[in-house]
Protein backbone atom coordinates (compact mmCIF):
# COMPACT_ATOMS: atom_id res chain seq x y z
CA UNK A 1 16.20 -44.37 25.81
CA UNK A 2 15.34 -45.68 29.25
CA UNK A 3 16.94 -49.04 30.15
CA UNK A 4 14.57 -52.13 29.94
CA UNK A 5 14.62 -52.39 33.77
CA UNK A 6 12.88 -49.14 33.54
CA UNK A 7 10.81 -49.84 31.08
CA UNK A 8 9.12 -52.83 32.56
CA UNK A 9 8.74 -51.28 35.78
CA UNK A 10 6.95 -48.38 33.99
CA UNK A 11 4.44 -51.14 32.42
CA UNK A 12 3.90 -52.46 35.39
CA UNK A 13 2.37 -49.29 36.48
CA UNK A 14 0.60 -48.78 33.85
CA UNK A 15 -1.30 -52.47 34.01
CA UNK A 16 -1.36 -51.50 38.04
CA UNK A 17 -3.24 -48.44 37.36
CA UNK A 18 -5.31 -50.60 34.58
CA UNK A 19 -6.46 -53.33 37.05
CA UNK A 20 -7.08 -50.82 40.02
CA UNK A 21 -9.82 -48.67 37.64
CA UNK A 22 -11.13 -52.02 36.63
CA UNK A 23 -11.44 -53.64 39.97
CA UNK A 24 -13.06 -49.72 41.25
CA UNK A 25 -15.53 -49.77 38.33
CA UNK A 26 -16.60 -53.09 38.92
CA UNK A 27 -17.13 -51.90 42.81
CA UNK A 28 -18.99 -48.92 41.45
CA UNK A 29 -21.23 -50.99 39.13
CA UNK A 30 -21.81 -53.35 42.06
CA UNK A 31 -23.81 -50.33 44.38
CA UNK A 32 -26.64 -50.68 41.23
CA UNK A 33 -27.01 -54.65 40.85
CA UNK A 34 -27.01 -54.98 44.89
CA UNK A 35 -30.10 -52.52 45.63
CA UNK A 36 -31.75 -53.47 42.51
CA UNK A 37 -31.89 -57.06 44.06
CA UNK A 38 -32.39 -55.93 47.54
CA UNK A 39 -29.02 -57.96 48.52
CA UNK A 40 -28.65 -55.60 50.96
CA UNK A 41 -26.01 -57.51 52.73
CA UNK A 42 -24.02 -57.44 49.74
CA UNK A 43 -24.44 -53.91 49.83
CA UNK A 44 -22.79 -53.76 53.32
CA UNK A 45 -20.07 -55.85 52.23
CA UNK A 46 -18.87 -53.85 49.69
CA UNK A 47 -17.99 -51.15 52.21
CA UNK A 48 -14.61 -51.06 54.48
CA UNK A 49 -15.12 -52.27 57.91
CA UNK A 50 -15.98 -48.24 59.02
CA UNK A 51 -17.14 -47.01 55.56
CA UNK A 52 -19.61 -44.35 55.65
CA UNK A 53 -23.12 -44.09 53.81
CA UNK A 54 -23.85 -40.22 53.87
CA UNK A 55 -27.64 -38.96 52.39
CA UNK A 56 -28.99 -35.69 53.20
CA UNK A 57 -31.11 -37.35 56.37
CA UNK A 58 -28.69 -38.93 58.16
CA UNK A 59 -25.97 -41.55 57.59
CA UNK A 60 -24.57 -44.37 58.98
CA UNK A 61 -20.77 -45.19 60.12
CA UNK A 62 -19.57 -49.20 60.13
CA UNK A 63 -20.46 -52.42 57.94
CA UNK A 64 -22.25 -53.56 61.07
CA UNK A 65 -25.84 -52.45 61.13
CA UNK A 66 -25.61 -51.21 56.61
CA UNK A 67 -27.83 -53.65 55.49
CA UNK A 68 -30.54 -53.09 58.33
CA UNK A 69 -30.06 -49.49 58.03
CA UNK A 70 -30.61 -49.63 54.02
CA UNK A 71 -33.03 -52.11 54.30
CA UNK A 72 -35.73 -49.65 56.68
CA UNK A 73 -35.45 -47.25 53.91
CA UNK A 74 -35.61 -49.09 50.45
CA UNK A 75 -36.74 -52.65 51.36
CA UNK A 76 -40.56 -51.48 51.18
CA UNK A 77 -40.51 -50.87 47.32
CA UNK A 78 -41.49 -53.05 44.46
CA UNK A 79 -38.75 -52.65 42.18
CA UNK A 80 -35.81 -50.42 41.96
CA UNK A 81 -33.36 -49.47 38.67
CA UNK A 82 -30.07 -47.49 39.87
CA UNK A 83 -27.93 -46.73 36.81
CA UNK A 84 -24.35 -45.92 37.31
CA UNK A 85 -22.06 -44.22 34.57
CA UNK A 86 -19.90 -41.85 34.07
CA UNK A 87 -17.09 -42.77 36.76
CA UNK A 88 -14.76 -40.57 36.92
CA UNK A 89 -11.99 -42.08 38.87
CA UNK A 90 -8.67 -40.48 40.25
CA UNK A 91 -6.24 -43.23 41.69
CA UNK A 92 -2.41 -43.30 41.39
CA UNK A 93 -0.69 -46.75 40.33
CA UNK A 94 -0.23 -48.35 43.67
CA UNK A 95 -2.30 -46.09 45.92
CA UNK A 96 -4.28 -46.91 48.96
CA UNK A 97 -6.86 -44.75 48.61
CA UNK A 98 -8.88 -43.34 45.67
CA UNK A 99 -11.97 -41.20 44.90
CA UNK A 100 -14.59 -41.38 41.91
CA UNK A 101 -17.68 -39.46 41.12
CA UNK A 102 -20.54 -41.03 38.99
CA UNK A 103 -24.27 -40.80 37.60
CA UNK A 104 -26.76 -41.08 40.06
CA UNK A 105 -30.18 -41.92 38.24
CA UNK A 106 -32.30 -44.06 40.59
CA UNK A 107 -35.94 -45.13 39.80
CA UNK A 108 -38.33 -46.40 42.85
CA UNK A 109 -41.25 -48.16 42.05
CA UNK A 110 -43.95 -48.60 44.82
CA UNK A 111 -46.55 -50.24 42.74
CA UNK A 112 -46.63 -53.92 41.31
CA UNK A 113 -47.98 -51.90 38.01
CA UNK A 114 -44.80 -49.72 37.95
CA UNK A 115 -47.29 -46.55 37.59
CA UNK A 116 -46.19 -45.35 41.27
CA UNK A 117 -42.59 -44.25 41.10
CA UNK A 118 -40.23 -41.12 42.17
CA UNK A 119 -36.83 -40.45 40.08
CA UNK A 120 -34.04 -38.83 41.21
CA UNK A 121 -31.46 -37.66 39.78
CA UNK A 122 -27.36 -36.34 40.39
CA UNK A 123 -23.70 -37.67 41.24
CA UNK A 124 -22.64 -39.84 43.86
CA UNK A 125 -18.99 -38.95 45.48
CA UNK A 126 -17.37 -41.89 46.31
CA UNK A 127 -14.14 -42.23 48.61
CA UNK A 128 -12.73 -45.37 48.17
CA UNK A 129 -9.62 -47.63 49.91
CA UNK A 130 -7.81 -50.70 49.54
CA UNK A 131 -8.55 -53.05 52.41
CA UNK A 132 -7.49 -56.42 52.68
CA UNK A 133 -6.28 -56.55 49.00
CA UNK A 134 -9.56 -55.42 47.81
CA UNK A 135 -10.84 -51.80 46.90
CA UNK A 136 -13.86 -51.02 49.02
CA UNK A 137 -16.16 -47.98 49.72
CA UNK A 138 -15.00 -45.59 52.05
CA UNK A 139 -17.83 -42.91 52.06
CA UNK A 140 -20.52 -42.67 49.64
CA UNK A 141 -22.03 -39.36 49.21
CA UNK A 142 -25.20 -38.80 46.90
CA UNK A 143 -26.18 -35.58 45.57
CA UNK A 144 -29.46 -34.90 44.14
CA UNK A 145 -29.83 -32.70 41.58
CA UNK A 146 -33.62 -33.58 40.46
CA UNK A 147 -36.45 -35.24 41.33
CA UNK A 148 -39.95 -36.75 39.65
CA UNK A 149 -42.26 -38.27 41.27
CA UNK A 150 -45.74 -39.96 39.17
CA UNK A 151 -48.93 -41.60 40.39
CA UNK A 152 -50.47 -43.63 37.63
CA UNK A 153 -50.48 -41.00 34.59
CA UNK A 154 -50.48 -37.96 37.02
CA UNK A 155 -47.00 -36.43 38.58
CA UNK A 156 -47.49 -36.76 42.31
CA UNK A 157 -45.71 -34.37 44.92
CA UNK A 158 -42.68 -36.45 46.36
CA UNK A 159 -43.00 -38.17 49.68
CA UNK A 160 -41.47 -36.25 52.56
CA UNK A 161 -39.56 -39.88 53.23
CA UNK A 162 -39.25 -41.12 50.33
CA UNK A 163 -35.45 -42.45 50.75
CA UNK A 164 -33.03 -43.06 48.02
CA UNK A 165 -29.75 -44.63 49.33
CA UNK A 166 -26.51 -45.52 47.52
């Protein structure tokens, strides 16, 4: 049996680890609640001082300049619903750095009827690091999967710039 000095310092890893999936889940369930309210400064915030937003038409390097950059491309809509779930997240007790993947299901209404909306859906990749004492977004990489797009009661072909950021 392991001596209680060992023992405790094993605990302590284990509520390390604990906290550290907490604090990232929390993170992660913070990229939903900030778009959905448009706090798009909050969004930036979130990031580490060079974190990286990544989408298939560009991306954009820096916490300077996030919200302005996320706010030309989702700003315009009515109302938006991100869901996040399923976080998968790999971090060691301790570590500086971590990753996570979760659900990517984001709704984009264009219409103050909610009949005018595009879905997509997929994963977001998220590299993550500790900065400052706190865990932030490193890079944030979507992936769409699937997409649905409807015009009143009729589906309706997808905008060619219709944006969907993390």
């Amino acid at each position: 049996m392991d001596d209680p000095a060992t023992q405790i310092a094993a605990l302590q890893q284990q509520v390390q680890l604990l906290m550290d999936e907490r604090e990232i889940t929390r993170l992660l369930l913070a990229l939903s609640r900030t778009v959905d309210e448009k706090d798009f400064d909050g969004l930036a915030s979130l990031y580490a001082v060079d974190g990286t937003l990544a989408t298939p038409w560009g991306s954009h390097s820096g916490r300077a300049g996030k919200a302005e950059y996320v706010r030309k491309d989702l700003g315009h809509f009515h109302a938006m619903h991100h869901v996040g779930a399923g976080y998968e997240i790999q971090v060691e007790p301790g570590a500086s750095t971590a990753t996570a993947r979760m659900t990517l299901l984001a709704t984009h209404v264009s219409d103050s009827g909610g009949t005018h909306f595009t879905t997509v859906g997929g994963y977001y990749d998220v590299d993550l690091v500790r900065e400052d004492g706190k865990w932030r977004r490193k890079r944030v990489t979507p992936h769409p999967q699937w997409r649905f797009s409807a015009s009143g009661k009729e589906a309706a072909a997808p905008a060619r710039d219709e944006r969907w950021v993390p």
